[in-house]
Protein backbone atom coordinates (compact mmCIF):
# COMPACT_ATOMS: atom_id res chain seq x y z
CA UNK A 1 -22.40 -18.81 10.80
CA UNK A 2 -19.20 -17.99 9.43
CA UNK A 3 -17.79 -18.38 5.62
CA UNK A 4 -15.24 -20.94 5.94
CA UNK A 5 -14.23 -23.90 8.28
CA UNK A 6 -10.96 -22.10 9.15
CA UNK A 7 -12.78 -18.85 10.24
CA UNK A 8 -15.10 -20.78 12.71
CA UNK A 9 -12.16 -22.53 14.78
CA UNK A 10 -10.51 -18.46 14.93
CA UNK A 11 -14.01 -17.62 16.09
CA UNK A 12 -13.92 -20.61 18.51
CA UNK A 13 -10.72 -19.77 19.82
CA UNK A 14 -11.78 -16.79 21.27
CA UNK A 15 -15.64 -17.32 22.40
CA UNK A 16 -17.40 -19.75 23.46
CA UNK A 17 -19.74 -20.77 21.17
CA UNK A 18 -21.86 -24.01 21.17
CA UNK A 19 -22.18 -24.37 17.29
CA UNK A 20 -20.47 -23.35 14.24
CA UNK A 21 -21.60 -23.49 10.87
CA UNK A 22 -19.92 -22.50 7.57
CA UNK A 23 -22.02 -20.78 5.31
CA UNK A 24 -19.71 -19.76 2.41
CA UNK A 25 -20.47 -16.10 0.90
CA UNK A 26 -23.27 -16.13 -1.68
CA UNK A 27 -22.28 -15.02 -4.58
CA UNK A 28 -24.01 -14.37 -7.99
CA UNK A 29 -21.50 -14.36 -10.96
CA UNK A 30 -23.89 -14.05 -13.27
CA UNK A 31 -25.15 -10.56 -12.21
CA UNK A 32 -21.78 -9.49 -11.36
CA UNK A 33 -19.62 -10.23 -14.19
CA UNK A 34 -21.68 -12.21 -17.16
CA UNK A 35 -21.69 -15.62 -18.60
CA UNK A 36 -18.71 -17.94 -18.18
CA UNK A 37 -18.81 -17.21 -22.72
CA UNK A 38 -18.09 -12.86 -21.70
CA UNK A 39 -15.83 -13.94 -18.76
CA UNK A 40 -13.53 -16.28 -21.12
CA UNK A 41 -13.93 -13.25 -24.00
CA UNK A 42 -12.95 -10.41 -21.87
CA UNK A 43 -9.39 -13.11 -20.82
CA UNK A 44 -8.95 -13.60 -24.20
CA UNK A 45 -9.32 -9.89 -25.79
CA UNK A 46 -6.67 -8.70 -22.43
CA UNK A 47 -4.26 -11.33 -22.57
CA UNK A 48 -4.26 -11.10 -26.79
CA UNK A 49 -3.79 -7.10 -25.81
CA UNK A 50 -0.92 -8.34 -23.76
CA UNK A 51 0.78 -10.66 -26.02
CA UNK A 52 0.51 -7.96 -29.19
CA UNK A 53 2.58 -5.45 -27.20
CA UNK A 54 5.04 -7.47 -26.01
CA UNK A 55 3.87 -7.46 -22.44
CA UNK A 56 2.76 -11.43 -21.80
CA UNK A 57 6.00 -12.45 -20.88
CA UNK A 58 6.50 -9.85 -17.88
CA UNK A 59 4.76 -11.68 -14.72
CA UNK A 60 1.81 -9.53 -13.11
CA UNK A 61 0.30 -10.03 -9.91
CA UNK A 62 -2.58 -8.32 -8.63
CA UNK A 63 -2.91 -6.88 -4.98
CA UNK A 64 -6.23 -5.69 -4.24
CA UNK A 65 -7.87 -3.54 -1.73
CA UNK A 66 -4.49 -3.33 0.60
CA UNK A 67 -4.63 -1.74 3.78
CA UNK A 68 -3.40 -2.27 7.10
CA UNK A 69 -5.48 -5.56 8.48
CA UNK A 70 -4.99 -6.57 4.59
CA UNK A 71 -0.96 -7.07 4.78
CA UNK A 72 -0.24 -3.43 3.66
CA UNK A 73 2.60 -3.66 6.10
CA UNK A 74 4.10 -7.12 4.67
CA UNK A 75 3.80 -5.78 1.09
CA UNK A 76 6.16 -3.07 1.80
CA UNK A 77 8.90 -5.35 3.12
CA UNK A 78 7.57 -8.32 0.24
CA UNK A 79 8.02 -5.91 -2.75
CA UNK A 80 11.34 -4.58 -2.55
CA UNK A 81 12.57 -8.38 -1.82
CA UNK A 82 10.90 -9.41 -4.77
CA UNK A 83 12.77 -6.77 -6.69
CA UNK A 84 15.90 -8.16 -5.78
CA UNK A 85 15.49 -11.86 -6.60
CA UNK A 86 12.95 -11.42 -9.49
CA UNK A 87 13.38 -7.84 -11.05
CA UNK A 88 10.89 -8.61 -14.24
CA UNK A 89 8.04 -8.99 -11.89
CA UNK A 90 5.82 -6.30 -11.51
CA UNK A 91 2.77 -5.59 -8.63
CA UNK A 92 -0.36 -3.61 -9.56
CA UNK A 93 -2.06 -1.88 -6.90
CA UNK A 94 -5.99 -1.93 -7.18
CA UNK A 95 -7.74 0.41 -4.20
CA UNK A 96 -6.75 0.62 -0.73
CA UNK A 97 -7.47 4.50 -1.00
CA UNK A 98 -3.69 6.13 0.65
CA UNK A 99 -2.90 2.83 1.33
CA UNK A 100 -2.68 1.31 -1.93
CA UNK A 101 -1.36 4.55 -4.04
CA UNK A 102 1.52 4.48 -0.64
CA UNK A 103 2.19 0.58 -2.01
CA UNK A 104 3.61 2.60 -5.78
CA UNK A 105 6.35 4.38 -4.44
CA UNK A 106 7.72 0.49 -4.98
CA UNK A 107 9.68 0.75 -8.45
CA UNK A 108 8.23 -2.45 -9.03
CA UNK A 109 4.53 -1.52 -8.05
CA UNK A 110 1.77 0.78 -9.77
CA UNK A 111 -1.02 2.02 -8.11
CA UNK A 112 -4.56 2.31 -9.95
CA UNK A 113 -6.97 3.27 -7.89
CA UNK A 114 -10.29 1.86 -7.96
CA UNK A 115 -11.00 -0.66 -10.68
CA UNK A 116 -13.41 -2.88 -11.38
CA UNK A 117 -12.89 -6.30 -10.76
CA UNK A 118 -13.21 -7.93 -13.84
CA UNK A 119 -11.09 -5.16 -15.47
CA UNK A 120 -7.91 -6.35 -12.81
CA UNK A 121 -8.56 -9.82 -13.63
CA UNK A 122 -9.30 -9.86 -17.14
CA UNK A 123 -5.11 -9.59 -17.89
CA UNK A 124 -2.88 -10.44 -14.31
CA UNK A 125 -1.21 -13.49 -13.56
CA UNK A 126 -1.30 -14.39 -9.89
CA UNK A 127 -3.50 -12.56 -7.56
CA UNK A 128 -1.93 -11.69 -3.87
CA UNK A 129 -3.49 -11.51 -0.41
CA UNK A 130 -1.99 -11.06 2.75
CA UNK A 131 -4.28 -10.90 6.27
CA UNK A 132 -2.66 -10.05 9.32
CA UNK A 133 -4.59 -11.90 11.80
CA UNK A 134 -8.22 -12.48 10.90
CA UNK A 135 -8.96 -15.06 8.07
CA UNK A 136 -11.69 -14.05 6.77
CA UNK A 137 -13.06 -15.66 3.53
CA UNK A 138 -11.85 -13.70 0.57
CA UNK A 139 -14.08 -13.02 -2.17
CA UNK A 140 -11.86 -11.78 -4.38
CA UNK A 141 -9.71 -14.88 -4.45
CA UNK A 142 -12.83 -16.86 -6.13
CA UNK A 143 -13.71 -13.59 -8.19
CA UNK A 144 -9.96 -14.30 -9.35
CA UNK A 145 -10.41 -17.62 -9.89
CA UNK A 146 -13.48 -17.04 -12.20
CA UNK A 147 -10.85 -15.39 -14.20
CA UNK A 148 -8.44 -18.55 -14.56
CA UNK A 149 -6.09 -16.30 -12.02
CA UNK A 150 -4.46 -18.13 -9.13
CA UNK A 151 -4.17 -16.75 -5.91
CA UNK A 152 -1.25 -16.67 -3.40
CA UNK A 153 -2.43 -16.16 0.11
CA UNK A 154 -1.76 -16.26 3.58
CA UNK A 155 -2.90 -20.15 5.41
CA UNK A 156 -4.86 -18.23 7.88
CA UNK A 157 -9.03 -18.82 8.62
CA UNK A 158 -11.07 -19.65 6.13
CA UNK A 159 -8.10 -18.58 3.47
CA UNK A 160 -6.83 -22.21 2.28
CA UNK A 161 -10.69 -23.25 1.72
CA UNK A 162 -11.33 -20.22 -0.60
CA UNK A 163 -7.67 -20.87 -2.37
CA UNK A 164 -8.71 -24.91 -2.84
CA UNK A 165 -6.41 -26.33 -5.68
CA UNK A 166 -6.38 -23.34 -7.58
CA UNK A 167 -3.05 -21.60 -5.51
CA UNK A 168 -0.92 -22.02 -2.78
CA UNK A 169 -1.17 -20.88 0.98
CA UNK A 170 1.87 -20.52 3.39
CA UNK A 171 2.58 -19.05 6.79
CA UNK A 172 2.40 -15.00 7.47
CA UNK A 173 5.86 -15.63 9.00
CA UNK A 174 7.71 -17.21 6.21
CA UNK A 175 10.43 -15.50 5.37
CA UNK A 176 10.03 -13.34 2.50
CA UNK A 177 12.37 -15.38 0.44
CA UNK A 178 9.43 -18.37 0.79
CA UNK A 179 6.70 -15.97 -0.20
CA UNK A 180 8.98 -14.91 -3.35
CA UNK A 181 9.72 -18.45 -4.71
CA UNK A 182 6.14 -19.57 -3.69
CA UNK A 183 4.55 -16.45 -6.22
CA UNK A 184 7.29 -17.39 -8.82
CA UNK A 185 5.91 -21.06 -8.64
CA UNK A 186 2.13 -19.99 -9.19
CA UNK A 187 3.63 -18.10 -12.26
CA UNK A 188 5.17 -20.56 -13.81
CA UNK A 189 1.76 -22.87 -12.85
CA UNK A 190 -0.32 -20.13 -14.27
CA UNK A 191 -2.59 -22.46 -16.54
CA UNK A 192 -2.83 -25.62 -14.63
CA UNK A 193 -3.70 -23.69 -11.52
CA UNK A 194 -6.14 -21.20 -13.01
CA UNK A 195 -8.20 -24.19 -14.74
CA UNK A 196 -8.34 -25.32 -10.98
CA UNK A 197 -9.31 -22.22 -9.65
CA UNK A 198 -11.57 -21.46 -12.35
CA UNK A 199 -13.31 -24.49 -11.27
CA UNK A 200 -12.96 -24.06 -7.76
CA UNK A 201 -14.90 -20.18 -7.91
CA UNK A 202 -18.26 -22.38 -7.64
CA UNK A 203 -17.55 -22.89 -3.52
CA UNK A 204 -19.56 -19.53 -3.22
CA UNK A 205 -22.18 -19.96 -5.87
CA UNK A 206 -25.45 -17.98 -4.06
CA UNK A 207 -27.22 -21.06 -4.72
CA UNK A 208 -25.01 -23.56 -2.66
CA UNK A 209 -24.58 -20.55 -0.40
CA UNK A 210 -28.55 -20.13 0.92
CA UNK A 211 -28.91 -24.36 0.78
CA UNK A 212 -26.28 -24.40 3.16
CA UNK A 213 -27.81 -21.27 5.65
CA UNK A 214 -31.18 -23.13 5.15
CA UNK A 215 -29.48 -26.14 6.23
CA UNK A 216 -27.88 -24.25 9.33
CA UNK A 217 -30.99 -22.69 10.64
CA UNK A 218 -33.02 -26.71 10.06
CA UNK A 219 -30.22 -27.93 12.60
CA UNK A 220 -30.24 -24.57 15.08
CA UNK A 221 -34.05 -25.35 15.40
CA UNK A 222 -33.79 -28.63 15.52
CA UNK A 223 -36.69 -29.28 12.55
């Protein structure tokens, strides 16, 4: 079982497997952050927060959790391009231990340490993830996405089936100058493609998640 159509022909590339079945991550949003009412509060109080000092009109995208499998080597070559073509932007930097607080010697980065997730994506813009080689689902894109936040992300694995409608995906070797206008385009889609992801952050419901195992094992054991 693997989380993500995507992930299961990487997986297939390199074993030999005789079946594959996506099982996308279960997920209870409910226990982790609230009721979709608290989500859309905790939006509204941040951005409001935003907009009384000033600060909506400055883009902010999120990178969480960077390290080196997670693009930390991209984002140092992305971020100083970025500064170049699109100086108002500015990155936060959520975790990635040395890795992430290395990210904020960028003078258009800040690192934060570890915070939690609906305190990240209560007031960003676009969210950012990079994988070098392994596409494995990511969580936080959806967690994002619960969040009206769109995601720009790297087309590899399962990646483009957790971005859905609510993003954009493009090659790990595009130059950087494709990765900049491709973020600036998610910013200035902000709304349209956070209602999409928003609706879109229900692919990894638990719910759907264990019908689909359940499924899986039915058709393993042939019942």
């Amino acid at each position: 079982c693997c989380a993500g159509h995507g992930l299961i022909e990487q997986v297939r590339a390199r074993f030999d497997i005789k079946h594959g079945f996506h099982v996308p991550l279960p997920v209870n949003f409910t226990s982790a952050f609230g009721s979709i009412e608290t989500i859309e509060k905790a939006r509204n109080t941040a951005m409001n927060a935003r907009k009384s000092s000033n600060d909506d009109l400055v883009p902010r995208i999120a990178i969480v959790t960077p390290s080196p499998e997670k693009g930390l080597a991209f984002y140092h070559r992305l971020l100083p391009r970025v500064a170049e073509l699109w100086p108002e932007a500015q990155f936060e930097i959520y975790g990635g231990g040395s890795h992430g607080e290395a990210l904020g010697v960028h003078d258009n980065a800040k690192w934060f340490g570890f915070v939690p997730t609906a305190e990240i994506f209560d007031h960003v813009d676009v969210h950012l993830l990079v994988f070098e080689s392994t596409g494995s689902w990511g969580r936080v894109t959806n967690e994002g996405g619960l969040f009206g936040v769109p995601t720009v992300c790297v087309d590899l694995g399962a990646q483009p089936e957790a971005v859905g409608p609510g993003g954009v995906t493009l090659s790990y070797d595009a130059p950087l100058d494709e990765w900049v206008n491709a973020i600036q385009d998610v910013y200035s889609r902000r709304i349209e493609l956070g209602e999409l992801a928003k609706a879109h952050a229900g692919v990894i419901d638990h719910r759907r998640s264990i019908s689909l195992f359940r499924t899986a094992i039915h058709q393993v054991l042939d019942l």
